[in-house]
N, C-alpha and C. Protein backbone atom coordinates (compact mmCIF):
# COMPACT_ATOMS: atom_id res chain seq x y z
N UNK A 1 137.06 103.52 99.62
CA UNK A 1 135.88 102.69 99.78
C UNK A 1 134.65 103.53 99.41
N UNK A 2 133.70 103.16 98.22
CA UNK A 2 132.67 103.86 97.89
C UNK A 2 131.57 103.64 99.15
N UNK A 3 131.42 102.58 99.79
CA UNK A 3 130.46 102.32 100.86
C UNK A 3 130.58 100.97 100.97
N UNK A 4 129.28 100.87 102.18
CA UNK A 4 128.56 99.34 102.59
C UNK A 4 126.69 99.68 102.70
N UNK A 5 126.57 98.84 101.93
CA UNK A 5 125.27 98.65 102.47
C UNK A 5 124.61 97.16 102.87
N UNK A 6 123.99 97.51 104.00
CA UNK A 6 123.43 97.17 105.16
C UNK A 6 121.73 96.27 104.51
N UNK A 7 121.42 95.26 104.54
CA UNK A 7 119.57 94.65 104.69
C UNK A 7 119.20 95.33 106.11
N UNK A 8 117.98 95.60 105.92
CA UNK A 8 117.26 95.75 106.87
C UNK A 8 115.83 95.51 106.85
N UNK A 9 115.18 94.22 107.28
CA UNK A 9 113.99 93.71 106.96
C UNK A 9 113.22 94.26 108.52
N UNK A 10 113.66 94.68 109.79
CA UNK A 10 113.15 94.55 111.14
C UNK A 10 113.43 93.62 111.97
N UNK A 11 113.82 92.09 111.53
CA UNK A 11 114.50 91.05 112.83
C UNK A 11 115.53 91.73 113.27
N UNK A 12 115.78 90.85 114.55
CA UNK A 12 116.87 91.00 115.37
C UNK A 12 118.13 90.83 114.59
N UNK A 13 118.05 89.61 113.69
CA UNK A 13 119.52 89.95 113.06
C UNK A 13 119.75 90.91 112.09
N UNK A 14 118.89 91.45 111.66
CA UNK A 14 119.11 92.25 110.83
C UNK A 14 119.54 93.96 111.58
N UNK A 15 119.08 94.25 113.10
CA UNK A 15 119.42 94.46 113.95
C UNK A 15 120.88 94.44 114.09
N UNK A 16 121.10 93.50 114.35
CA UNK A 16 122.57 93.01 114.75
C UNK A 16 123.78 93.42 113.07
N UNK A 17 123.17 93.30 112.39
CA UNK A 17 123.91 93.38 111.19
C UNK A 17 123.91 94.84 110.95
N UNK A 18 123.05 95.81 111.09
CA UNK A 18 122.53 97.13 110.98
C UNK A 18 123.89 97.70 112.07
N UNK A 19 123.66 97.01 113.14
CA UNK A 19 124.89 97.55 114.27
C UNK A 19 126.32 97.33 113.69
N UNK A 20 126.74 96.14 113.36
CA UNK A 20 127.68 96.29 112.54
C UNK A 20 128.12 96.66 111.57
N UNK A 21 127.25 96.75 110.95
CA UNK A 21 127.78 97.83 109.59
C UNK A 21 128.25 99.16 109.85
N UNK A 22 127.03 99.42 110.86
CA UNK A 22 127.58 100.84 111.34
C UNK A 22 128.71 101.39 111.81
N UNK A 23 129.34 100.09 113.11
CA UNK A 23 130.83 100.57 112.92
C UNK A 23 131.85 99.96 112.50
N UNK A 24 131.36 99.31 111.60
CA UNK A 24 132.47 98.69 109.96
C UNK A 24 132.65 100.30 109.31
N UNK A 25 131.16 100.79 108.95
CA UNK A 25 131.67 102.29 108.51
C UNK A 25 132.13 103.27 109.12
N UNK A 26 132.08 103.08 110.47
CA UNK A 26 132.87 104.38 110.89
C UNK A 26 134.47 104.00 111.05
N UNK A 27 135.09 102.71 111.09
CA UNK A 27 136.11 102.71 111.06
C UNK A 27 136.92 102.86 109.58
N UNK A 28 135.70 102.97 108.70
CA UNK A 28 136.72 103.03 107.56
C UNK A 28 136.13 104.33 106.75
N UNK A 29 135.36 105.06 107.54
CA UNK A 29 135.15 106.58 107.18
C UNK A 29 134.26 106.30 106.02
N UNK A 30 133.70 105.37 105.92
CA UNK A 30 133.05 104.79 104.82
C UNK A 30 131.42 104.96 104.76
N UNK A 31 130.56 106.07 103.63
CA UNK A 31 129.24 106.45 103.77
C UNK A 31 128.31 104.96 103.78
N UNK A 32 127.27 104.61 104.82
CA UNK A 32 126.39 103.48 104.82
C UNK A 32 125.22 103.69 104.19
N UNK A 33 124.77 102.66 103.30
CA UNK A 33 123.22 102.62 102.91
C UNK A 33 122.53 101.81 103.62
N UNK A 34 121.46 101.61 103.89
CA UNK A 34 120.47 100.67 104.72
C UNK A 34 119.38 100.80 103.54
N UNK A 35 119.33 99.50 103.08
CA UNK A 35 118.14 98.81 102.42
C UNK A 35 117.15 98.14 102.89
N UNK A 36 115.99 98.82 102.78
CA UNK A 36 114.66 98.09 103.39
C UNK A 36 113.79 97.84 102.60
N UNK A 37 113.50 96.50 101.97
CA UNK A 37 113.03 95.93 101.34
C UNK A 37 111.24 95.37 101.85
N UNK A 38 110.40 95.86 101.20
CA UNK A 38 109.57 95.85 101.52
C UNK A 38 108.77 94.30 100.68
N UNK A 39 108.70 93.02 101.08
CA UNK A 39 108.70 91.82 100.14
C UNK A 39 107.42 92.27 99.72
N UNK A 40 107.16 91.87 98.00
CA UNK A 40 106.32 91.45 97.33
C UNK A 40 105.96 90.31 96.35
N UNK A 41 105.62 89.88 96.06
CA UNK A 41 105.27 88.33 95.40
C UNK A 41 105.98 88.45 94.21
N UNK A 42 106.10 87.79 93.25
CA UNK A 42 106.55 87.44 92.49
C UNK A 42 105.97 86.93 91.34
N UNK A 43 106.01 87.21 89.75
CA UNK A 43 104.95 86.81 89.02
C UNK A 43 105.46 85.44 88.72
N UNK A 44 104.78 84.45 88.62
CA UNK A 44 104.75 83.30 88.48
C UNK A 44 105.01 82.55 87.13
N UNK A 45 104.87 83.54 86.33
CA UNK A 45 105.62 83.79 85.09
C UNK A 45 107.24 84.50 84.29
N UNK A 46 107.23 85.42 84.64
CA UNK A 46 108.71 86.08 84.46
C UNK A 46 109.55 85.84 86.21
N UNK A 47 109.12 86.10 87.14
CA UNK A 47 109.82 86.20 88.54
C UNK A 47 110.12 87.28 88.73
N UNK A 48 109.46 88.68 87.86
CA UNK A 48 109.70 89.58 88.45
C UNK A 48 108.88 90.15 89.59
N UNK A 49 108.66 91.31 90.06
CA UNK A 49 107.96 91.59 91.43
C UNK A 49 106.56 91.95 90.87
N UNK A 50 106.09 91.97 91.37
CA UNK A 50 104.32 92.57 91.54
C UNK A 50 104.09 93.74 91.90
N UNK A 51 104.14 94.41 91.62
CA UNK A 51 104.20 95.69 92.53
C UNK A 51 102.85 96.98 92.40
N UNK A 52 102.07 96.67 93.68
CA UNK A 52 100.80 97.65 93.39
C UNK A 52 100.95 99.04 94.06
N UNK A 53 99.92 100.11 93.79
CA UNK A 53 99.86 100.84 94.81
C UNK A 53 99.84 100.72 95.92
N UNK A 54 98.72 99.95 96.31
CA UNK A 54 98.94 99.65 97.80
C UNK A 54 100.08 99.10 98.78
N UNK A 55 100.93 99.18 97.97
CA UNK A 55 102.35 98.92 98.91
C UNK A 55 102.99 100.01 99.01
N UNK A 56 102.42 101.08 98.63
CA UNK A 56 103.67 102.41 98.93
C UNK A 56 103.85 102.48 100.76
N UNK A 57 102.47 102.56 101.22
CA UNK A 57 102.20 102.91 102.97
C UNK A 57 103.40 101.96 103.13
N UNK A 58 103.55 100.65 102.40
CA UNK A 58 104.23 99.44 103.35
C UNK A 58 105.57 99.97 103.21
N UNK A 59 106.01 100.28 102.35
CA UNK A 59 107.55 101.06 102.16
C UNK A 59 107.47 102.14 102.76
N UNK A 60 106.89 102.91 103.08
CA UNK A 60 107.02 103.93 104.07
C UNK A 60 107.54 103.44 105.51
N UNK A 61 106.66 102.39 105.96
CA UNK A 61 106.50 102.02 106.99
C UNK A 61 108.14 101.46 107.08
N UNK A 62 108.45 100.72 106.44
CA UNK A 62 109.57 100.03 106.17
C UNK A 62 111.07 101.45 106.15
N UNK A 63 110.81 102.45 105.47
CA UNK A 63 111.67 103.44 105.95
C UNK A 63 111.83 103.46 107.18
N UNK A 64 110.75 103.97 107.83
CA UNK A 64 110.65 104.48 109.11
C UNK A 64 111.28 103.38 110.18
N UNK A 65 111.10 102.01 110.09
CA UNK A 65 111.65 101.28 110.74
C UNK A 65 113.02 101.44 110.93
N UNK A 66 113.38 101.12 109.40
CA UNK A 66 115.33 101.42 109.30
C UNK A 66 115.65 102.79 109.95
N UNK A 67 114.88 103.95 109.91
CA UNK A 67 114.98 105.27 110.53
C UNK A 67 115.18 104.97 112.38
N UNK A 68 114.32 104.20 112.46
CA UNK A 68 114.28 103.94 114.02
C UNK A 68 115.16 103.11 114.55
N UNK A 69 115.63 102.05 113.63
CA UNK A 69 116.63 101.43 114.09
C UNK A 69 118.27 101.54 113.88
N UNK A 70 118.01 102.53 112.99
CA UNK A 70 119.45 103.80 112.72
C UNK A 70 119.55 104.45 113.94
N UNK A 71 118.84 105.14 114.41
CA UNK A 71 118.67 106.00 115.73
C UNK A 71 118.90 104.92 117.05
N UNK A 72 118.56 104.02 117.13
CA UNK A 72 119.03 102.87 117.88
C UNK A 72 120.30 102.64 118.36
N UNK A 73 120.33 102.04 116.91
CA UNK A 73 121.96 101.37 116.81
C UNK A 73 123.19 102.92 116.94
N UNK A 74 123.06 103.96 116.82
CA UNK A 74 123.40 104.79 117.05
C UNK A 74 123.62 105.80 118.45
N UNK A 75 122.28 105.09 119.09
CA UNK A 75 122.61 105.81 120.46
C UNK A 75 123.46 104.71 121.26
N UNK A 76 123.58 103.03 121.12
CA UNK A 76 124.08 101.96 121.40
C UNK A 76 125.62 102.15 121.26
N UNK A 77 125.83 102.77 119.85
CA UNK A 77 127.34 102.87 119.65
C UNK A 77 127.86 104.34 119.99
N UNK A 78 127.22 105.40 120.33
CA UNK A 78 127.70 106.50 120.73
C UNK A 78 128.35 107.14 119.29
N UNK A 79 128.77 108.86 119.60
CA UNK A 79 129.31 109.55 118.91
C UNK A 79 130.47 109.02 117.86
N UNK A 80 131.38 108.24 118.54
CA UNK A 80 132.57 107.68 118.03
C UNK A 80 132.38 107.25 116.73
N UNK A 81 130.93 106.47 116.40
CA UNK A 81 130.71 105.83 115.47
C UNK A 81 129.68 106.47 114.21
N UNK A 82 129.72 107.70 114.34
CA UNK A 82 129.04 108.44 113.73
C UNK A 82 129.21 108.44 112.20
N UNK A 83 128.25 108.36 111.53
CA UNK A 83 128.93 108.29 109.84
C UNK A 83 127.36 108.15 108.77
N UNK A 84 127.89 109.33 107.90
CA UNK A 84 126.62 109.07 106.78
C UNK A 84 126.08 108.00 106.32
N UNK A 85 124.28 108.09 106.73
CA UNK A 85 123.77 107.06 106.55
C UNK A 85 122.45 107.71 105.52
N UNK A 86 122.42 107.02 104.47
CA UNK A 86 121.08 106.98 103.62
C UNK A 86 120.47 105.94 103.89
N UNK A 87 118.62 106.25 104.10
CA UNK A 87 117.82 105.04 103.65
C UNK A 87 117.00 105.09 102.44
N UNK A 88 117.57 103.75 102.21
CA UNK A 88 116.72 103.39 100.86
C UNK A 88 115.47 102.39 100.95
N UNK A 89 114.48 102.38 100.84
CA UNK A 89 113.17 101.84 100.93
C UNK A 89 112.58 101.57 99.40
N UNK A 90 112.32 100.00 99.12
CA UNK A 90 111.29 99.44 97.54
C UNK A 90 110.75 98.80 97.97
N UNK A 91 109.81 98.07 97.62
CA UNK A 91 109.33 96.94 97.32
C UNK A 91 109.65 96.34 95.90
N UNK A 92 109.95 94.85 96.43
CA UNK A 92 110.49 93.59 95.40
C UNK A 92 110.87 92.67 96.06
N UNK A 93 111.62 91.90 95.89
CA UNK A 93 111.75 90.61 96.00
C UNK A 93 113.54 90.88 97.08
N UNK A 94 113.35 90.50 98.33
CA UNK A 94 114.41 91.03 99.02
C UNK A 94 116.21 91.03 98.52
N UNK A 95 116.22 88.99 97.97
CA UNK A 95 117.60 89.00 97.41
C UNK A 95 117.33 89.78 96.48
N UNK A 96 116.72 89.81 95.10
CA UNK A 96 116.82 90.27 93.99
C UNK A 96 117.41 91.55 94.19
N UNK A 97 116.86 92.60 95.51
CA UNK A 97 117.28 94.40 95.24
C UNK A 97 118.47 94.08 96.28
N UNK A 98 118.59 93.50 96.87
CA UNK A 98 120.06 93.12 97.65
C UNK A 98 121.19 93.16 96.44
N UNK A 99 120.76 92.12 95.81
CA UNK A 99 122.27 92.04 94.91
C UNK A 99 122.11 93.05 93.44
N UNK A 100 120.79 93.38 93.31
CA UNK A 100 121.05 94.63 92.01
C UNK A 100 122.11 96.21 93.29
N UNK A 101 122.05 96.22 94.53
CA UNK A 101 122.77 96.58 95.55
C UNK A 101 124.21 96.88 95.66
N UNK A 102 124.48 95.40 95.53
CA UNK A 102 125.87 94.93 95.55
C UNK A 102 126.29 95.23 94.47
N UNK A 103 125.68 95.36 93.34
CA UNK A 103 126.34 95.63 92.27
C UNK A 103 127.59 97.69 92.41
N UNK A 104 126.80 98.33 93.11
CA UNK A 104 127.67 99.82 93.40
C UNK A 104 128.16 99.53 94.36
N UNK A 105 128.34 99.29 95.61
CA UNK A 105 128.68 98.82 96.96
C UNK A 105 130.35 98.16 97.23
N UNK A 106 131.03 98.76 98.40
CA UNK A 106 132.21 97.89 98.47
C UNK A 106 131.99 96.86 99.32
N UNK A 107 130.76 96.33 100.10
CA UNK A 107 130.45 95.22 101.00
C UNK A 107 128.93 95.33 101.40
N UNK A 108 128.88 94.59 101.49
CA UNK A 108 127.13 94.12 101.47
C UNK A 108 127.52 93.41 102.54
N UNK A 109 126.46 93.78 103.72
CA UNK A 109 126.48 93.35 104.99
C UNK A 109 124.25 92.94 104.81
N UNK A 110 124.97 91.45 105.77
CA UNK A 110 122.98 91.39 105.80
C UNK A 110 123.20 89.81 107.07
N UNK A 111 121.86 89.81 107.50
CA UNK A 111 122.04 89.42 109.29
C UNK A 111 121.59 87.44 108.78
N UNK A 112 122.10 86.96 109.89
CA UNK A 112 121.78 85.35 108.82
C UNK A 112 120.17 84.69 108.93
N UNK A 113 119.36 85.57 109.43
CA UNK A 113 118.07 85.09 109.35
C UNK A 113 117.45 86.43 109.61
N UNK A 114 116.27 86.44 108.74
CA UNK A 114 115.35 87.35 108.72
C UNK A 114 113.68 86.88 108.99
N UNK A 115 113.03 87.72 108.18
CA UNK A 115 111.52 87.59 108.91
C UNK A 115 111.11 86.10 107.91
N UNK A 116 111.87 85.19 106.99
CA UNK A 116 111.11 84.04 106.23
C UNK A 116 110.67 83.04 107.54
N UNK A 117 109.63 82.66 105.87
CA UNK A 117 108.65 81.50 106.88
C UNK A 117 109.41 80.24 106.51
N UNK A 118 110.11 80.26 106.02
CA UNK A 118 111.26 79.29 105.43
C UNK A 118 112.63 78.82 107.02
N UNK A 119 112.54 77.69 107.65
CA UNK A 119 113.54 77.64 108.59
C UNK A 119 114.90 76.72 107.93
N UNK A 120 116.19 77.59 107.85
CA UNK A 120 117.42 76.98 107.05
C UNK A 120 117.73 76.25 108.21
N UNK A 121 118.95 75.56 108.35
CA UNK A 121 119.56 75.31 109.67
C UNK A 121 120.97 76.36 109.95
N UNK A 122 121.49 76.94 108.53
CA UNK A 122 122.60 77.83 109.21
C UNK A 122 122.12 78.97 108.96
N UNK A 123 121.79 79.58 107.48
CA UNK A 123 121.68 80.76 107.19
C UNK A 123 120.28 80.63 106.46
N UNK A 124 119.29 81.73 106.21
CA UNK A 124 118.24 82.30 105.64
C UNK A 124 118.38 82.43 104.15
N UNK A 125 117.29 82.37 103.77
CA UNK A 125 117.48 82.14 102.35
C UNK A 125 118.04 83.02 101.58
N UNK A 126 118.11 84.89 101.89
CA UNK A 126 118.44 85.46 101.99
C UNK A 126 120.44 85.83 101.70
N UNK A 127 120.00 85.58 102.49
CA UNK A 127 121.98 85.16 103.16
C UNK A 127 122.59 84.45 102.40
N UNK A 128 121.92 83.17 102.18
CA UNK A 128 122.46 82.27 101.30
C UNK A 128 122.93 82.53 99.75
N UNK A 129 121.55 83.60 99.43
CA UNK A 129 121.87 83.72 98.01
C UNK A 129 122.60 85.04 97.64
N UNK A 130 123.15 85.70 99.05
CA UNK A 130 123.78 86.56 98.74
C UNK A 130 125.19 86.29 98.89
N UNK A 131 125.61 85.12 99.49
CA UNK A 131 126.84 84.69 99.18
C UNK A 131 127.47 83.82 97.91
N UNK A 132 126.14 83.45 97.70
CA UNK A 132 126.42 83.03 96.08
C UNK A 132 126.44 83.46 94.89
N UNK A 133 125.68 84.55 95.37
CA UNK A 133 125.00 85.86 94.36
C UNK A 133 125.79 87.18 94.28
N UNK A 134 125.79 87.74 95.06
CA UNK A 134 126.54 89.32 95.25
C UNK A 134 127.74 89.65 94.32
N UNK A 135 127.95 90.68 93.77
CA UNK A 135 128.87 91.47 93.05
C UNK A 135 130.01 91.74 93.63
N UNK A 136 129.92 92.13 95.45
CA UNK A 136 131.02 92.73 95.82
C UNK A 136 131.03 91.08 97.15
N UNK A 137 132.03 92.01 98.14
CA UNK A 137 132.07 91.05 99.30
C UNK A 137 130.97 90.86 100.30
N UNK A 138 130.63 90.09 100.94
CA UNK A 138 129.52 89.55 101.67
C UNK A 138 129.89 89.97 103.10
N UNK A 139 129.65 90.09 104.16
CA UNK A 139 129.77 90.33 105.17
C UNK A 139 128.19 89.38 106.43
N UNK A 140 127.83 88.35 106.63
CA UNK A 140 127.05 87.82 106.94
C UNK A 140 126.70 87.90 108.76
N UNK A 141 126.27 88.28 109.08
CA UNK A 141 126.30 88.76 110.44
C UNK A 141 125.18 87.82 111.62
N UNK A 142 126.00 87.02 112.33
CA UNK A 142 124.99 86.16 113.23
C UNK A 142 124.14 86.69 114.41
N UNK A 143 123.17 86.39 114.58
CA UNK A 143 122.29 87.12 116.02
C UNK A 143 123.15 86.73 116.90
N UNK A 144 123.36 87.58 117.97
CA UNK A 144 124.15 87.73 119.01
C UNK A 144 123.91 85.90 119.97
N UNK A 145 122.39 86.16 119.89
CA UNK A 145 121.98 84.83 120.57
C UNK A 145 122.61 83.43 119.78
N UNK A 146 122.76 83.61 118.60
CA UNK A 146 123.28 82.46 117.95
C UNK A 146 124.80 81.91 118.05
N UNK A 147 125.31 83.55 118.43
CA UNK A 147 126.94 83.56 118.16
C UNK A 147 127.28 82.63 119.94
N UNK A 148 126.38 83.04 120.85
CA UNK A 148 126.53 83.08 122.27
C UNK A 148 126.55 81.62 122.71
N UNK A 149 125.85 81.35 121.81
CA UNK A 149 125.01 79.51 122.15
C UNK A 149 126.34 79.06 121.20
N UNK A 150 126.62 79.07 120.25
CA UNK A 150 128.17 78.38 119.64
C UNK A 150 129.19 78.84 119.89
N UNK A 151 129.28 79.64 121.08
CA UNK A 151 130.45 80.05 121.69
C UNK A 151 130.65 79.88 122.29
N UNK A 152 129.41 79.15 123.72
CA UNK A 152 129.61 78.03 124.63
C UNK A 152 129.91 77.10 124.35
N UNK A 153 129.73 76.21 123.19
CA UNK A 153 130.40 74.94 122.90
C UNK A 153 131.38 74.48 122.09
N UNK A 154 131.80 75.81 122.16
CA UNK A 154 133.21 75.95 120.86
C UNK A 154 134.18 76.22 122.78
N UNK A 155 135.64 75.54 122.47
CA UNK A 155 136.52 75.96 123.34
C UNK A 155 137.41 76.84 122.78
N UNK A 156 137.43 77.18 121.37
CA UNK A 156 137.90 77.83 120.76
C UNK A 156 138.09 79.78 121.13
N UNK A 157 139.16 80.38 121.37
CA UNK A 157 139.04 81.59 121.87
C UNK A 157 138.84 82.48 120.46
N UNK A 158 137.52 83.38 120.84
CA UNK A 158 137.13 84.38 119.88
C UNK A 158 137.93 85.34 119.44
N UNK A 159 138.43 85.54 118.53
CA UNK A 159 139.10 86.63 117.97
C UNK A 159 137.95 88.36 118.10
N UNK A 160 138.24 89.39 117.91
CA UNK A 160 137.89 90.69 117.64
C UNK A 160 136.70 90.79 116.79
N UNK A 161 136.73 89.50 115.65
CA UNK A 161 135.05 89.80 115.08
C UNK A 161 134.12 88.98 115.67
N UNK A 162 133.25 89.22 115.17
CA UNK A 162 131.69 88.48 115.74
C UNK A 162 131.76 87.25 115.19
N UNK A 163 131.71 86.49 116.78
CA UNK A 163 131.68 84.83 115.96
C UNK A 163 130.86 83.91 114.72
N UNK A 164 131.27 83.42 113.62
CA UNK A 164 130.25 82.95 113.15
C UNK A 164 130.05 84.11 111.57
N UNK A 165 131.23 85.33 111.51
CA UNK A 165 131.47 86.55 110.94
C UNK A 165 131.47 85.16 109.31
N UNK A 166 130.92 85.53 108.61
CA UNK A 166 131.54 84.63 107.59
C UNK A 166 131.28 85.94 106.36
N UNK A 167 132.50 85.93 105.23
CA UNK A 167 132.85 86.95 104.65
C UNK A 167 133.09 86.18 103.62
N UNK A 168 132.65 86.56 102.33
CA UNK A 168 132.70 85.89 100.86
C UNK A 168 132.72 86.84 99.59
């Protein structure tokens, strides 16, 4: 397995997806990337990104987050789960560097709603187009709160992954 890499925008699910990746990779000895995508607009003409100086601070900032929430999700899962992690920090357009991503990657893990002002009813726009989109396998990861609330009204008994795990 060359790796997994991980979205990391700052929500909770992305949180939650950040945690799982982490020990998706330690069980398969497998090095993690964490991508933090710093959004920028889009030209209205080609659809490529915009990209000024003044967004470097914001990708910094955007490192440092994934840095903090590496250290997190890490003291949460203890030693056991220990395993090389790079962060990668751009600004662009979040799916777009997601799936230029997926293209080296053995699984692309990313959480089913992020920071859009856009409300889906299952998954984020995000999510969506990375299951339609992506090079390698998808790994889609639900907020704990989401999995919890359809797990009360499912009588259905949960298997070992995270409910709601959908893999493409």
């Amino acid at each position: 397995m060359t790796g997994i890499t991980v979205g990391y925008d700052g929500s909770y699910s992305a949180q939650q997806a950040l945690e799982w990746a982490m020990s998706e990779a330690a069980i398969h000895h497998a090095p993690l990337t964490v991508l933090a995508v710093h959004p920028v607009a889009a030209s209205g003409w080609t659809g490529s990104p915009v990209i000024l100086p003044e967004d470097h601070p914001a990708v910094e900032e955007a490192r440092q987050a994934a840095m903090d929430a590496i250290a997190k999700a890490a003291a949460e899962l203890g030693e056991s789960s220990a395993v090389p992690v790079t962060v990668r920090a751009v600004s662009g357009i979040p799916a777009q560097e997601l799936m230029k991503a997926s293209a080296d990657t053995d699984l692309l893990v990313v959480g089913a709603r992020g920071h859009s002002g856009i409300t889906h009813l299952f998954l984020g726009s995000v999510s969506t187009a990375m299951l339609h989109h992506a090079h390698c396998p998808v790994a889609v990861i639900p907020s704990a709160k989401a999995a919890e609330s359809s797990a009360s009204k499912s009588p259905v008994t949960r298997s070992e992954e995270p409910p709601g795990l959908i893999l493409a």
